[in-house]
Structure formats: structure tokens, C-alpha cells
Protein backbone atom coordinates (compact mmCIF):
# COMPACT_ATOMS: atom_id res chain seq x y z
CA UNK A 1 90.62 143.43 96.28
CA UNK A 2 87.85 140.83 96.13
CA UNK A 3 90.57 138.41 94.71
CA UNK A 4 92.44 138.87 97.47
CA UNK A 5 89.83 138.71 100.06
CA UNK A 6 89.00 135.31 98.22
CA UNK A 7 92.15 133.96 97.86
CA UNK A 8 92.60 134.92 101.90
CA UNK A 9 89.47 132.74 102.85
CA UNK A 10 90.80 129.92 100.92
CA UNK A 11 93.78 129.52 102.69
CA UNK A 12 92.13 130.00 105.82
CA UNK A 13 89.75 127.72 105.10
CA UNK A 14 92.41 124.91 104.23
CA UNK A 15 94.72 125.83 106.96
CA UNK A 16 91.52 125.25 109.22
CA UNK A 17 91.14 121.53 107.82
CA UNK A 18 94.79 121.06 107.70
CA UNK A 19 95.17 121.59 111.49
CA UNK A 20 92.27 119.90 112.49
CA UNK A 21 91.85 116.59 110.37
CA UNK A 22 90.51 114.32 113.12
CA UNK A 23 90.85 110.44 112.79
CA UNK A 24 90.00 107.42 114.35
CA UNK A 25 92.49 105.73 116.36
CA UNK A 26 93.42 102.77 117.81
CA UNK A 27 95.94 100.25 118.15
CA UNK A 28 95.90 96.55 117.93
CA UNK A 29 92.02 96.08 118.36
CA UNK A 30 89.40 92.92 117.08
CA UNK A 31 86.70 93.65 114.43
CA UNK A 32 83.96 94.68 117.14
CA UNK A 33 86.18 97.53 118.88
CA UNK A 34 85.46 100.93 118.83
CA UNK A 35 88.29 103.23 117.99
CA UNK A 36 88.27 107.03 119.60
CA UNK A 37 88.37 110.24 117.62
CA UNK A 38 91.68 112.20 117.40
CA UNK A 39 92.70 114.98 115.88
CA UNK A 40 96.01 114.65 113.82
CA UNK A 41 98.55 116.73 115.28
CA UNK A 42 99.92 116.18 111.51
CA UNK A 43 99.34 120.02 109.05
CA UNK A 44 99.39 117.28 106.24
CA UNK A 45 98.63 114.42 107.68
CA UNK A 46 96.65 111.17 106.37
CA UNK A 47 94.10 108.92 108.53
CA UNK A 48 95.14 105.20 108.13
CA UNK A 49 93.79 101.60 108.47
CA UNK A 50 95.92 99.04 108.48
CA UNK A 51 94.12 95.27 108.83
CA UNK A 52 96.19 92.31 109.75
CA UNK A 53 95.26 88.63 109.78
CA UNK A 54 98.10 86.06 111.05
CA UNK A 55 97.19 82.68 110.81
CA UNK A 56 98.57 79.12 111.45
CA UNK A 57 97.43 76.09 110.92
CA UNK A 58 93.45 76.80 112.27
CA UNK A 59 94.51 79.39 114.12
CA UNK A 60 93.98 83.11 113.03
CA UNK A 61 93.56 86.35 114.62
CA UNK A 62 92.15 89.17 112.97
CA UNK A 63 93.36 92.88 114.27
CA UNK A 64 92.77 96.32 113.43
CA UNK A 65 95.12 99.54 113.71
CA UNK A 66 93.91 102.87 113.05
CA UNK A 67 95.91 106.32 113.66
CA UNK A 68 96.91 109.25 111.76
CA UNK A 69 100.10 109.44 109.97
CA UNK A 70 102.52 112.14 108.16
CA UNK A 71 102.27 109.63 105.23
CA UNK A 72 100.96 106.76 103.72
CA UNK A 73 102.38 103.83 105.16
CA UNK A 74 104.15 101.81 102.03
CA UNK A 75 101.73 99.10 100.60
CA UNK A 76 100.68 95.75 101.80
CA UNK A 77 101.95 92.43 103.13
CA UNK A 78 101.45 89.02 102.23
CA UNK A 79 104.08 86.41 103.78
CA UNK A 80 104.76 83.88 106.04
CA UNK A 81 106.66 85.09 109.54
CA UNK A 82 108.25 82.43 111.57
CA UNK A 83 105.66 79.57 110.40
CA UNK A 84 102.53 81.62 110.17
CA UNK A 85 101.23 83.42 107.58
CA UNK A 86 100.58 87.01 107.64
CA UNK A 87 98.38 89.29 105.47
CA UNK A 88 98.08 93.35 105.89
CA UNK A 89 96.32 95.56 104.25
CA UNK A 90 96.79 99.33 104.05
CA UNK A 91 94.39 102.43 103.06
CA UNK A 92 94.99 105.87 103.68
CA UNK A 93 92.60 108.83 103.35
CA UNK A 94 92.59 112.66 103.74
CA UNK A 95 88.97 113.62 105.03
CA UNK A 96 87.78 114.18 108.54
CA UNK A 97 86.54 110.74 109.99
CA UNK A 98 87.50 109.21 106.65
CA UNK A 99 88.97 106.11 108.49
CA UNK A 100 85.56 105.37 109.79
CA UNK A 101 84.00 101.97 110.69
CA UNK A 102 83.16 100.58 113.87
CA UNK A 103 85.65 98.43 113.00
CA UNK A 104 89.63 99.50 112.60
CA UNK A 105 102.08 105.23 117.24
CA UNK A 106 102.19 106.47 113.65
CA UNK A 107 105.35 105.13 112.64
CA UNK A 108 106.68 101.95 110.83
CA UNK A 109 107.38 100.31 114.43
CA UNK A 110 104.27 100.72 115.56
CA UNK A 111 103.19 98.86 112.51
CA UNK A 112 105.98 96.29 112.86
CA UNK A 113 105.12 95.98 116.23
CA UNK A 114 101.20 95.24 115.65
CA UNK A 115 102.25 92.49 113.37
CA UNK A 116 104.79 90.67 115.54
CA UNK A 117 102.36 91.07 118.35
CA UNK A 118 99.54 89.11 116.21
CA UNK A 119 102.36 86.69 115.47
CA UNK A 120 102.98 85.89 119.13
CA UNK A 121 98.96 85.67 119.79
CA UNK A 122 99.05 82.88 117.02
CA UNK A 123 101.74 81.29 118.21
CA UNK A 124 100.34 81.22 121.67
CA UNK A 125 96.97 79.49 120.91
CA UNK A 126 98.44 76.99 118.40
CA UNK A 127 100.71 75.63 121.84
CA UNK A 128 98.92 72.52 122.41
């Protein structure tokens, strides 16, 4: 009986962090913005950060992305995009809050869509 009662409360207890794993989040933001706190609507799910520089010639903008996600987004990126280069960096983590920082849509779009959106920003101030 008392390993059942203590194999009960386990589960509880992890279904109780499962469901409620909160995470920063915000999309396409500079270094000083402040994300919000959301809670992943994800039973497994995985708080991300995802930084992206673009630059070209002088030019470089610096964004953050940060969100919650069924999984870990594959790797990082290091190439050049139409002319300007473009570096991003990935980490995942499981704890509440883990994606923390005061500076730092879940799918591969969104991401692809963050970058291409930095892209166009450097393109747009390197117009003379």
C-alpha cells in the first residue's frame, strides 16, 4: 500500500509539472525586451531560445525569440542568406522559467520567419 500511495504522488506530482511548465515568450524582440510568462500548453513540452544575428556589411541586427515548443528545434545556423550573413543559435530546456533572461509560434516557420524578417531589417538599413 505505501508503494502505491508513493508511486500515486509521483505521477501526480509530474503530471502537475508536465501540464504546467511555464516559459518565457516572445517573438522577434532586441536584447533589452522583456518577454512574458506562458504556460506551455505542451504535456512534454521544452522552453526555447533561439538568438539570431544577420549582418551585412556594418549593418547587424541582433533579435531574440523565445516560446515553448513540443521539441527541440534542430541545431544552429551559420550562413550567408541573400548577401548577408546569418548566425542562430538554439537552446532548449525543461524547467519552469528555465528560458529566463531579460533578454530572449512554436514551429519551424515561425523560426524561418524570424530569420527572413531580420534579413529584410538588414537589408533595409544597408539601402543607402
Amino acid at each position: 500500500m505505501k508503494t502505491f500511495v508513493i508511486l500515486v504522488l509521483a505521477a501526480v506530482l509530474w503530471a502537475d509539472r508536465a501540464q504546467s511548465l511555464r516559459c518565457y515568450q516572445c517573438m522577434i524582440t532586441s536584447e533589452d525586451s522583456t518577454c512574458q510568462v506562458a504556460t506551455c500548453p505542451f504535456p512534454q513540452g521544452l522552453c526555447v531560445t533561439q538568438d539570431v544575428e544577420t549582418a551585412q556589411g556594418s549593418v547587424k541586427v541582433k533579435m531574440k525569440n523565445k516560446f515553448c515548443a513540443l521539441t527541440c528545434p534542430e541545431g544552429n545556423l551559420e550562413g550567408s542568406i541573400m548577401g548577408a550573413n546569418v548566425v542562430s543559435k538554439i537552446d532548449c530546456c525543461d524547467g519552469d522559467l528555465c528560458n529566463a533572461g531579460v533578454p530572449v509560434g512554436v514551429s519551424a516557420w515561425t523560426l524561418a520567419g524570424g530569420l527572413l524578417l531580420g534579413l529584410g531589417l538588414v537589408r533595409l538599413f544597408s539601402l543607402p
